[in-house]
C-alpha atoms as a PDB file:
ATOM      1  CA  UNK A   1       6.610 -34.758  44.384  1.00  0.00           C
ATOM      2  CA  UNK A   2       2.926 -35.439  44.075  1.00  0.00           C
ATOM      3  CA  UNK A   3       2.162 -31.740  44.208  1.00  0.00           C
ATOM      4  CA  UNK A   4       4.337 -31.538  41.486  1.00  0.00           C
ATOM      5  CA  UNK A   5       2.709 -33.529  38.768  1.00  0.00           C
ATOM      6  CA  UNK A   6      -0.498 -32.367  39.817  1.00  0.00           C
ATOM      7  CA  UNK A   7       0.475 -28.450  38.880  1.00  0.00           C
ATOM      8  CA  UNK A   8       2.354 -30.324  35.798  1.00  0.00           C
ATOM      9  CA  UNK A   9      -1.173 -32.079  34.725  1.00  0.00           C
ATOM     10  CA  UNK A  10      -3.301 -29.228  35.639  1.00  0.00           C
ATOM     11  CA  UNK A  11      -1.303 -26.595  33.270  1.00  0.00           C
ATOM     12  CA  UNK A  12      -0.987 -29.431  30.196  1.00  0.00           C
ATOM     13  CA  UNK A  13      -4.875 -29.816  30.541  1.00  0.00           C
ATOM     14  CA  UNK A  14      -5.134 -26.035  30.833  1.00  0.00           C
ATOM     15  CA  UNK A  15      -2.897 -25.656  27.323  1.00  0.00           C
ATOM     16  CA  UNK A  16      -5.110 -28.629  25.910  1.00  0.00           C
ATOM     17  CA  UNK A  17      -7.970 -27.269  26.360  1.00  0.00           C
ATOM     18  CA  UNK A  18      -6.933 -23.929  24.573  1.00  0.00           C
ATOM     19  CA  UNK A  19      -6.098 -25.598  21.682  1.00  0.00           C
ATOM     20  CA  UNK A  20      -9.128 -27.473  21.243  1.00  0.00           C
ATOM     21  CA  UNK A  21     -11.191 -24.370  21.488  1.00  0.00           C
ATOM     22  CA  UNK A  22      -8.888 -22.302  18.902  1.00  0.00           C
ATOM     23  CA  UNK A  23      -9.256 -24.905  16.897  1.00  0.00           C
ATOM     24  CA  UNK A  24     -12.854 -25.342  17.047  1.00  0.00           C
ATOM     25  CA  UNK A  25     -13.351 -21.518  16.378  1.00  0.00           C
ATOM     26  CA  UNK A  26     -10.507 -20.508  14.066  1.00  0.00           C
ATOM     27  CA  UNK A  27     -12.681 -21.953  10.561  1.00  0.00           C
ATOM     28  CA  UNK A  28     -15.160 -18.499  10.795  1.00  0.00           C
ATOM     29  CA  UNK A  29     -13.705 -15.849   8.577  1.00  0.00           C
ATOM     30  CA  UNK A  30     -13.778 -12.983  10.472  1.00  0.00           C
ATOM     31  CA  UNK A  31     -13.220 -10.249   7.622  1.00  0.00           C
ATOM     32  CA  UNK A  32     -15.239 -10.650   4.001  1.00  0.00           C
ATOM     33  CA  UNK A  33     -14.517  -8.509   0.944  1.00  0.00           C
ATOM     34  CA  UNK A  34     -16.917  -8.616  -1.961  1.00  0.00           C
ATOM     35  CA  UNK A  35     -15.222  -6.999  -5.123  1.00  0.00           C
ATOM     36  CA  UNK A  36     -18.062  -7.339  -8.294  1.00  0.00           C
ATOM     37  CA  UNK A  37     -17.975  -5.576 -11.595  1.00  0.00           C
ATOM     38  CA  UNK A  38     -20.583  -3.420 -12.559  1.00  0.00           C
ATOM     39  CA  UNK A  39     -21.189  -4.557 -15.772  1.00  0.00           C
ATOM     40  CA  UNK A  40     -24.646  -4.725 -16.074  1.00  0.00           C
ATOM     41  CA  UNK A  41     -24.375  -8.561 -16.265  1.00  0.00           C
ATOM     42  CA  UNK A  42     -26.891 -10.592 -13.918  1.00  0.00           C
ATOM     43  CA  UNK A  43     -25.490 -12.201 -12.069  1.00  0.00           C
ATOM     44  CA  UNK A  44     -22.110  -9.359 -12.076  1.00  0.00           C
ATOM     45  CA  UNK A  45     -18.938 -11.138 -12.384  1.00  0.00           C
ATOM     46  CA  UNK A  46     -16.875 -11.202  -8.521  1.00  0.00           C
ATOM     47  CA  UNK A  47     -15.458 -12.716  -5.904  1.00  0.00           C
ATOM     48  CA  UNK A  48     -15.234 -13.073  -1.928  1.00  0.00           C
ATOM     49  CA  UNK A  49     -12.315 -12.905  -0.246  1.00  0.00           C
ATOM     50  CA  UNK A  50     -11.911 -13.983   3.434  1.00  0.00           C
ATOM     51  CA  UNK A  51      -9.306 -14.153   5.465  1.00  0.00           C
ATOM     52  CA  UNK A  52      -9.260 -17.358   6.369  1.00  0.00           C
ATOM     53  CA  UNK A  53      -9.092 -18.486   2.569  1.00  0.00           C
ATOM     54  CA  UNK A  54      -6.603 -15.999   1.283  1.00  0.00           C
ATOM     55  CA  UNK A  55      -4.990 -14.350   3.675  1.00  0.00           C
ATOM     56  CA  UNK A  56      -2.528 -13.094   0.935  1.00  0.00           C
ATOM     57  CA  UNK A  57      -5.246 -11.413  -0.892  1.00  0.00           C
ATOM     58  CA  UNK A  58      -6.781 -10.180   1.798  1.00  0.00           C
ATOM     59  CA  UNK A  59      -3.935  -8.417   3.359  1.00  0.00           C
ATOM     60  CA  UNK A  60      -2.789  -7.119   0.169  1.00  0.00           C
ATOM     61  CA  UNK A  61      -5.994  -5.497  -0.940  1.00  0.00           C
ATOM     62  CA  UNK A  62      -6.476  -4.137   2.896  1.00  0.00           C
ATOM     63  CA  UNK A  63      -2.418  -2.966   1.846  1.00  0.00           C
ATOM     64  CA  UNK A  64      -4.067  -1.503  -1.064  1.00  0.00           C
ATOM     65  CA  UNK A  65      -7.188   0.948   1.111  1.00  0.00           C
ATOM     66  CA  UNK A  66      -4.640   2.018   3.161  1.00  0.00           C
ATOM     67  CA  UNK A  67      -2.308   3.442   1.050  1.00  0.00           C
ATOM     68  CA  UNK A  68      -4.752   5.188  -0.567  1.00  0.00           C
ATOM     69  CA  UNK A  69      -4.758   9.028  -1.252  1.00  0.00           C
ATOM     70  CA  UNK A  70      -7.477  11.870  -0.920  1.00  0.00           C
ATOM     71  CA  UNK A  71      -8.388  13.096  -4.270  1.00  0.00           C
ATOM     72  CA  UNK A  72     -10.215  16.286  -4.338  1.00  0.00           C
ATOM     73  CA  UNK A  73     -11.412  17.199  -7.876  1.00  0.00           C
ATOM     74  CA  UNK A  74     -12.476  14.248  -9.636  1.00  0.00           C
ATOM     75  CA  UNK A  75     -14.344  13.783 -12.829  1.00  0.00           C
ATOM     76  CA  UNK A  76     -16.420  10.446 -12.821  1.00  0.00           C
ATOM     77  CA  UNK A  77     -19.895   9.012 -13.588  1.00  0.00           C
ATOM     78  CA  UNK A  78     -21.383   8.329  -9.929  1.00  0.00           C
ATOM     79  CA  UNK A  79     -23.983   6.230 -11.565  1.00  0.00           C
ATOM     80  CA  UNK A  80     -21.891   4.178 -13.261  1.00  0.00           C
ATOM     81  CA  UNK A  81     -18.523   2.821 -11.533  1.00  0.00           C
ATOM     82  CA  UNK A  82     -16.887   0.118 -12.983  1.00  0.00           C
ATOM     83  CA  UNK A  83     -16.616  -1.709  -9.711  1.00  0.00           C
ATOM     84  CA  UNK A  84     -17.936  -2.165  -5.881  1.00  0.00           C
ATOM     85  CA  UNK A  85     -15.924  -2.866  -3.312  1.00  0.00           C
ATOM     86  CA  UNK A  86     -17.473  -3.843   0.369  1.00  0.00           C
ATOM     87  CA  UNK A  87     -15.658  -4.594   3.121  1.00  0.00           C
ATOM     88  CA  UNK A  88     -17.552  -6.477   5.733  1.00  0.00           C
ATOM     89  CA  UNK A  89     -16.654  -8.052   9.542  1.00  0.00           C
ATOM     90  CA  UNK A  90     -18.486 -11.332   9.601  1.00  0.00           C
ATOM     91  CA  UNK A  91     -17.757 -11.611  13.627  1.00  0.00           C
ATOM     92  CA  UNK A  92     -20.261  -8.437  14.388  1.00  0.00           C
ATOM     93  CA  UNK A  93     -22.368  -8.893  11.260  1.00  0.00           C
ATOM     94  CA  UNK A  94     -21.787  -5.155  10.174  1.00  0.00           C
ATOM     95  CA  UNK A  95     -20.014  -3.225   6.692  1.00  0.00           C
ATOM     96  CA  UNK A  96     -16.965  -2.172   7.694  1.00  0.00           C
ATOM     97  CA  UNK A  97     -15.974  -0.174   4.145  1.00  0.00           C
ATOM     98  CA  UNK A  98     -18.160  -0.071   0.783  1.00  0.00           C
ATOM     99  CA  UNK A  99     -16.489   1.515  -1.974  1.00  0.00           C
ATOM    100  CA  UNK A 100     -17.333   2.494  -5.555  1.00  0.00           C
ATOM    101  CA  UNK A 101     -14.586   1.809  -8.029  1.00  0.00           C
ATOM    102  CA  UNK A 102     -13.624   3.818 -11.241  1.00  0.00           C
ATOM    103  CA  UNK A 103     -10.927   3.050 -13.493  1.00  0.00           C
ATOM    104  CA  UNK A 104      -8.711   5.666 -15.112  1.00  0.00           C
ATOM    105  CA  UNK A 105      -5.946   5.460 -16.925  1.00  0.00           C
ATOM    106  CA  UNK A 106      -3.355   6.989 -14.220  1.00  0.00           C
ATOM    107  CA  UNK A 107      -4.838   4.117 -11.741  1.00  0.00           C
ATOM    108  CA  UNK A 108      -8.650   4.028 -10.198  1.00  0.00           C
ATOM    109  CA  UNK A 109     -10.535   6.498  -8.077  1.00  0.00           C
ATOM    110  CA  UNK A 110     -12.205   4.964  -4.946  1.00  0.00           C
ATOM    111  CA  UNK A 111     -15.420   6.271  -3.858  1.00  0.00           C
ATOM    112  CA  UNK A 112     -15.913   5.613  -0.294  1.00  0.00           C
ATOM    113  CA  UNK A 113     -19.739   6.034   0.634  1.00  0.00           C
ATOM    114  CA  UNK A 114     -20.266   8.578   3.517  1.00  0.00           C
ATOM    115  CA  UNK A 115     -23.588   8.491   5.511  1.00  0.00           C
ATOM    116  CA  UNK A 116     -26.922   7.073   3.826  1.00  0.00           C
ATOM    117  CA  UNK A 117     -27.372   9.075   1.412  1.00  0.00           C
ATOM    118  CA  UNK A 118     -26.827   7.806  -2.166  1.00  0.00           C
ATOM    119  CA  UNK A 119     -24.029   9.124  -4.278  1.00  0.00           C
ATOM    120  CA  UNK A 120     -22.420  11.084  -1.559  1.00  0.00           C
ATOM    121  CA  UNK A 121     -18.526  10.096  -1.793  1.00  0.00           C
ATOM    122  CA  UNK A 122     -15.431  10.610  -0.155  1.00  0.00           C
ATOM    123  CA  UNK A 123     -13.013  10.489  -2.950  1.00  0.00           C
ATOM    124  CA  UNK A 124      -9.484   8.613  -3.033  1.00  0.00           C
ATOM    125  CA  UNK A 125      -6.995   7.970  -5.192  1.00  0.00           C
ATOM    126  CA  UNK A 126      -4.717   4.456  -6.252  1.00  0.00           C
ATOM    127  CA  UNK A 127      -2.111   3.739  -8.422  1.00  0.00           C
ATOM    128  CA  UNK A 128      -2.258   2.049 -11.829  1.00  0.00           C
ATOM    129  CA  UNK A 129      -0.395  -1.240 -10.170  1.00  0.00           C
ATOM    130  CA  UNK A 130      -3.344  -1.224  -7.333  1.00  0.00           C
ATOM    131  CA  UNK A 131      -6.197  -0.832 -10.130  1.00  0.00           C
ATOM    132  CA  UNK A 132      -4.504  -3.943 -11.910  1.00  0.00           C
ATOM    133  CA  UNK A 133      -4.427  -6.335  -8.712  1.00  0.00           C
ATOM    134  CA  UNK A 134      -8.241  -5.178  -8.077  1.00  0.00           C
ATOM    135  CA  UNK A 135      -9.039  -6.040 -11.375  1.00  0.00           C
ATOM    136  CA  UNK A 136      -7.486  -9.949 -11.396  1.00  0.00           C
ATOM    137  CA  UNK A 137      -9.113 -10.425  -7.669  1.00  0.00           C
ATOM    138  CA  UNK A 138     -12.612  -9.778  -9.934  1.00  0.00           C
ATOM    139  CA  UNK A 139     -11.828 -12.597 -12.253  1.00  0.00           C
ATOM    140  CA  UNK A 140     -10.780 -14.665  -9.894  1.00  0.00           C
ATOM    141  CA  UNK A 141     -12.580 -17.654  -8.904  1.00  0.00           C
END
């Protein structure tokens, strides 16, 4: 019987001290988006979105890069997009995604940088639904 409630007290302090670290650790974001226009206004007008703030956000706009769509021939201004998109992991300190954003009138084309060299693209496609939600998250505060 004594063996018993020993294995019973060991496993509860086991459990109990899970807890206690999960909670101690679960308040650090561990995904950031930055979404800014690029307006020319100082400072640009944006918001962050982590995932421990707005997880609804955040999984819809990660919905959003994933259903994404190669575009091939595009026509925009690479020096001016009307948006930047960055998608960052806070955990290992490193960019995970950084996007340029144009709007058009069918939806937006996404710009994902490729390598370090400026203005070299990867071009992708979203609808006009998608441009919309990327454009409230920028207002939002």
């Amino acid at each position: 019987m004594g063996r018993f409630i020993l294995w019973i007290v060991l496993i509860g302090v086991i459990f109990a001290g899970g807890y206690v670290v999960g909670i101690i650790t679960s308040d650090d974001p561990s995904l950031i988006v930055t979404i800014q226009a690029e307006s020319g206004k100082t400072p640009p007008a944006g918001t962050v979105i982590t995932d421990t703030e707005d997880m609804a956000s955040m999984d819809s706009l990660l919905g959003i890069l994933l259903r994404k769509e190669s575009a091939d021939k595009v026509s925009v201004d690479k020096e001016n997009p009307d948006a930047s998109l960055k998608v960052l992991s806070q955990e290992r300190s490193i960019g995970l995604a950084d996007y340029q954003v144009w709007y058009t009138e069918e939806g937006a084309v996404l710009g994902e940088q490729q390598g370090n060299a400026a203005g070299n693209f990867r071009y992708y496609s979203i609808t006009e639904r998608d441009r919309d939600y990327i454009r409230s998250l920028i207002g939002k505060e």
